[in-house]
Protein backbone atom coordinates (compact mmCIF):
# COMPACT_ATOMS: atom_id res chain seq x y z
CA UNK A 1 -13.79 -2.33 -10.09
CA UNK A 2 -13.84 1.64 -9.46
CA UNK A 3 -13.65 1.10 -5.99
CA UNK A 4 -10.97 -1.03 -5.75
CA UNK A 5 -9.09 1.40 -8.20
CA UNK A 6 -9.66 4.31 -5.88
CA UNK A 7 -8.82 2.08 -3.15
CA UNK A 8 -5.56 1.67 -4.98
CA UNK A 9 -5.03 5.06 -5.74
CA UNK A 10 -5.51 6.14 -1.73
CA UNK A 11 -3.26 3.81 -1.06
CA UNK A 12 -0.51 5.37 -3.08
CA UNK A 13 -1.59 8.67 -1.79
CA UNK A 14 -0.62 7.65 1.85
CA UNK A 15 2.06 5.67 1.97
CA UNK A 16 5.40 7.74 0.95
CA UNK A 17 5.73 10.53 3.68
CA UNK A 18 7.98 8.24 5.96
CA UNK A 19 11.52 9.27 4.95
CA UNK A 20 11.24 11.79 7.92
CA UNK A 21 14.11 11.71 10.38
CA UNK A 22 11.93 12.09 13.49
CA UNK A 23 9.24 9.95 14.62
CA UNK A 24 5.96 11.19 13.62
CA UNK A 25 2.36 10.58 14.31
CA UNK A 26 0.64 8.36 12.32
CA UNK A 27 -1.97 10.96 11.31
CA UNK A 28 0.49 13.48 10.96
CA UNK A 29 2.39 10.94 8.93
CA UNK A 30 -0.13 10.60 6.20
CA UNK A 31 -1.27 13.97 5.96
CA UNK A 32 2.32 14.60 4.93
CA UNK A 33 2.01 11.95 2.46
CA UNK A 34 -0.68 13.22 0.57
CA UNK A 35 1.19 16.90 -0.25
CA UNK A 36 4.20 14.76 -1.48
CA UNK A 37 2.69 12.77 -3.87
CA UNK A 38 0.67 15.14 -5.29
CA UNK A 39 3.41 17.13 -5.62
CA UNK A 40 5.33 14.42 -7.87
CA UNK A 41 2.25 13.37 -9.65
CA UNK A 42 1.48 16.88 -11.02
CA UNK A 43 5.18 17.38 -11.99
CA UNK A 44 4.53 14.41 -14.44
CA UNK A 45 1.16 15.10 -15.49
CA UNK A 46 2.65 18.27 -16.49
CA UNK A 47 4.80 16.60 -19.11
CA UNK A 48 1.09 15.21 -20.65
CA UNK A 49 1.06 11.54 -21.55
CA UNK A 50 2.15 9.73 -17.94
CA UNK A 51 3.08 6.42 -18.28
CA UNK A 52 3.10 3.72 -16.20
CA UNK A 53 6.85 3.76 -16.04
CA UNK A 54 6.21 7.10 -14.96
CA UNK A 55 4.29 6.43 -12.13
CA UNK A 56 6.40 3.15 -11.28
CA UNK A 57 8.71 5.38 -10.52
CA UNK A 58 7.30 7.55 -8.44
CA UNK A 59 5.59 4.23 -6.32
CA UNK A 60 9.26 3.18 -6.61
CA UNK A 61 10.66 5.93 -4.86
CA UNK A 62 7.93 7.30 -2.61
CA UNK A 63 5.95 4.40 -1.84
CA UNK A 64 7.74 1.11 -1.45
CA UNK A 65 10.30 2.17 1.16
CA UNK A 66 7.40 2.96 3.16
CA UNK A 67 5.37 -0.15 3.35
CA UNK A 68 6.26 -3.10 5.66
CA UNK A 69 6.37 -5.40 2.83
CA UNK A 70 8.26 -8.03 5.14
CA UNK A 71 5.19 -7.93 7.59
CA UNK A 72 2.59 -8.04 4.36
CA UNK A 73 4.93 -10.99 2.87
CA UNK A 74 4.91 -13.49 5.50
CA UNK A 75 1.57 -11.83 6.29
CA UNK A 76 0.50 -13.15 2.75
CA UNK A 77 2.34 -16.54 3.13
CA UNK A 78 0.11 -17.42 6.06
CA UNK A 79 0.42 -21.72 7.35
CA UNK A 80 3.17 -21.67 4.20
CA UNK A 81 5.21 -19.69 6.38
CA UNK A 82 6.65 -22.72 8.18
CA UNK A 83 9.43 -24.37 6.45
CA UNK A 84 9.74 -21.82 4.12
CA UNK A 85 13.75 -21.56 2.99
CA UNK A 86 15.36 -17.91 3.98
CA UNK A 87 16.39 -17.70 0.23
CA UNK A 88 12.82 -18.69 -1.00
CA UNK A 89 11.47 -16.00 1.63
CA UNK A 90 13.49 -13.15 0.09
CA UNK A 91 12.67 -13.98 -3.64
CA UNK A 92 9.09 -14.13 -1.99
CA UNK A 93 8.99 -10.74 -0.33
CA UNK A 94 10.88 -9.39 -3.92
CA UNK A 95 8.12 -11.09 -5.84
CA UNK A 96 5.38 -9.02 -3.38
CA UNK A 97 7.66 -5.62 -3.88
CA UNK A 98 7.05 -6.16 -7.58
CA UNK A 99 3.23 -6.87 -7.28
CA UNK A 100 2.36 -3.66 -5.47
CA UNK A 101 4.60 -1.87 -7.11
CA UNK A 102 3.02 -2.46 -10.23
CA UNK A 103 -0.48 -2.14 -8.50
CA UNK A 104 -0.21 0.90 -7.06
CA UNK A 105 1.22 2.45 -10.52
CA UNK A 106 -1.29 1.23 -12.37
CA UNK A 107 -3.63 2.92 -9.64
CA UNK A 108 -2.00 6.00 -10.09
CA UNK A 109 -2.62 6.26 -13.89
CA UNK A 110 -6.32 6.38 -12.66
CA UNK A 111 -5.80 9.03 -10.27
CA UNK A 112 -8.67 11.79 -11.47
CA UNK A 113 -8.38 14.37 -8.53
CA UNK A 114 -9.89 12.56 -5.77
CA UNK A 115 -10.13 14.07 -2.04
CA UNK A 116 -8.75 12.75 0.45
CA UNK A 117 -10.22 13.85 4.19
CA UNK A 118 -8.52 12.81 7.36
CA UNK A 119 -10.46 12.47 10.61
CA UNK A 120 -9.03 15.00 12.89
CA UNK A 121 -7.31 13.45 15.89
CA UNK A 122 -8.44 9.96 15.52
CA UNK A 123 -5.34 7.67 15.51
CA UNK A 124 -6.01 5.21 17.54
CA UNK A 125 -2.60 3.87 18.59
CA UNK A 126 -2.17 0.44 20.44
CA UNK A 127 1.43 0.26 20.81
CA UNK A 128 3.25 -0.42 17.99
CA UNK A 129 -0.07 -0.51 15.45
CA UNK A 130 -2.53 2.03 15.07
CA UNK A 131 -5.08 3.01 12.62
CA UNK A 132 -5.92 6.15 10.46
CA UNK A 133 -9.94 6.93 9.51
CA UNK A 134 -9.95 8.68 5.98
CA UNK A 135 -12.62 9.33 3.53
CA UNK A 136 -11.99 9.59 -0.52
CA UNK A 137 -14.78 12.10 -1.56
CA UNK A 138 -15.08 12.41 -5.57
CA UNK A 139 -17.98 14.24 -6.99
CA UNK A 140 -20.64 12.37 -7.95
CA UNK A 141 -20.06 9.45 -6.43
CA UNK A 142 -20.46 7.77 -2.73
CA UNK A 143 -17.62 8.74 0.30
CA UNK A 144 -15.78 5.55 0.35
CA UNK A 145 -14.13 5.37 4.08
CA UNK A 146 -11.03 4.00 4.47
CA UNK A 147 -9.29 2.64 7.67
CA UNK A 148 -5.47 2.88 7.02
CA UNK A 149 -3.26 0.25 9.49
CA UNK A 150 -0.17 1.21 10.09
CA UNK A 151 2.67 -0.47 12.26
CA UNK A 152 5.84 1.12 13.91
CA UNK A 153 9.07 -0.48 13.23
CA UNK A 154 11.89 -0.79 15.49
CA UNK A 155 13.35 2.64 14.15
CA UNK A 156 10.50 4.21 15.33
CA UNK A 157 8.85 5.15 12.13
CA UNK A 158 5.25 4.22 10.97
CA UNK A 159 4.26 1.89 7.98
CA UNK A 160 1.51 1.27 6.32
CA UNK A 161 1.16 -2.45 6.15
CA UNK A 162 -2.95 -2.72 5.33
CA UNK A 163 -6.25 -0.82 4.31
CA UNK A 164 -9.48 -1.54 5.41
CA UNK A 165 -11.94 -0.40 2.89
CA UNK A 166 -15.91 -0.39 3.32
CA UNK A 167 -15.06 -3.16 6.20
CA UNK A 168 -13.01 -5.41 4.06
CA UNK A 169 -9.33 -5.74 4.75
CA UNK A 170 -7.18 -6.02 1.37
CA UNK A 171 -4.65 -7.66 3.27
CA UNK A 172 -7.04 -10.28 4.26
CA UNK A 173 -8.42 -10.78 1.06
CA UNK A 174 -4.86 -10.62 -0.99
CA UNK A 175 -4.25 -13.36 1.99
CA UNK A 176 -6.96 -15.87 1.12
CA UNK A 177 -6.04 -15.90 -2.60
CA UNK A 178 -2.39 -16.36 -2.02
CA UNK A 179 -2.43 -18.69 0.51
CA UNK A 180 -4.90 -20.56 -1.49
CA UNK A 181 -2.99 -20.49 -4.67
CA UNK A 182 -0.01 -21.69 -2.98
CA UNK A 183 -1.73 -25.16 -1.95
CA UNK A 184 -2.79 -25.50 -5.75
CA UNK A 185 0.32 -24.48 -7.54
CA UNK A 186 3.16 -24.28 -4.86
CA UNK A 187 5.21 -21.46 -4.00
CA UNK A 188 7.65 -21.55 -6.50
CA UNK A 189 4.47 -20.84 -8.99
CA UNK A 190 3.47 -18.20 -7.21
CA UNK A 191 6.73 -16.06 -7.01
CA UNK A 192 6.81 -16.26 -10.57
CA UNK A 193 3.19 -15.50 -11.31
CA UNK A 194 4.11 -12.19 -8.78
CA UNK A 195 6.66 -11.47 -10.90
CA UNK A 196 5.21 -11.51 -13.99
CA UNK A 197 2.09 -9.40 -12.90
């Protein structure tokens, strides 16, 4: 369970340095990431007591606008994709918005001073995708490497749309147990189960 949390909280830590007007590297990207939300995170640790809201807010503002959630909804919707209604899609892709946003603040409240170490010049681009090698080094504990994917939009600026973590891809495994839970339940169950996380 710590690992996943620290996977949570790197994934907050890279994911909000994309409101730049000028296309950027993807490397370059993240570095630029991790200044900013440290930046806002100290400003309200400073106040004492974060709360969640607290941090939702700050996911809300510097981290959602910066992950492809389109690509990680239909992504997660997998063979359910087919069929699916445009109006069910949106309050599907919502539902997802609400998930990680939630995730990822709830990551942050855990956030204990980790460092974060970028691979110099190792961006390994492939078009429109390319990935980012990081390492989360916290004392007394093992270097937990971190493969960030990222995929440039149409506008020319990079999002984060999956992390690899210790070989395992959370997209992937997020993608299992929703595609899963929508043969069981149905999709209408599982936008409100989103929700409601």
């Amino acid at each position: 369970m710590k690992l996943l949390n620290t996977i949570f909280v790197a994934a907050t830590l890279f994911s909000s340095a994309l409101f730049a007007q000028e296309p950027q590297s993807p490397q370059h990207m993240l570095e630029g990431v991790a200044d900013t939300l440290f930046s806002d995170i100290a400003k309200v640790n400073a106040k004492g007591n974060a709360s969640k809201e607290d941090m939702a807010s700050i996911v809300e503002t510097r981290l959602m606008p910066n992950i492809d959630i389109k690509f990680v909804s239909f992504k997660l919707l997998g063979k359910h994709i087919k069929g699916i209604e445009r109006e069910q899609a949106v309050r599907f892709i919502d539902a997802v918005e609400h998930y990680l946003t939630g995730t990822y603040a709830g990551a942050l409240m855990k956030y204990t001073g980790q460092q974060v170490v970028f691979e110099q010049d190792n961006a390994k681009s492939d078009s429109e995708y390319a990935t980012v090698k990081t390492q989360i080094i916290e004392p007394n504990a093992p270097v937990i490497d971190l493969h960030f994917k990222l995929r440039q939009g149409k506008d020319q600026q990079w999002k984060v749309y999956d992390i690899v973590a210790e070989g395992i891809s959370l997209l992937s495994a997020k993608q299992k147990e929703i595609i899963q839970r929508i043969s069981d339940v149905g999709l209408e169950q599982v936008i409100g189960e989103l929700k409601n996380k």
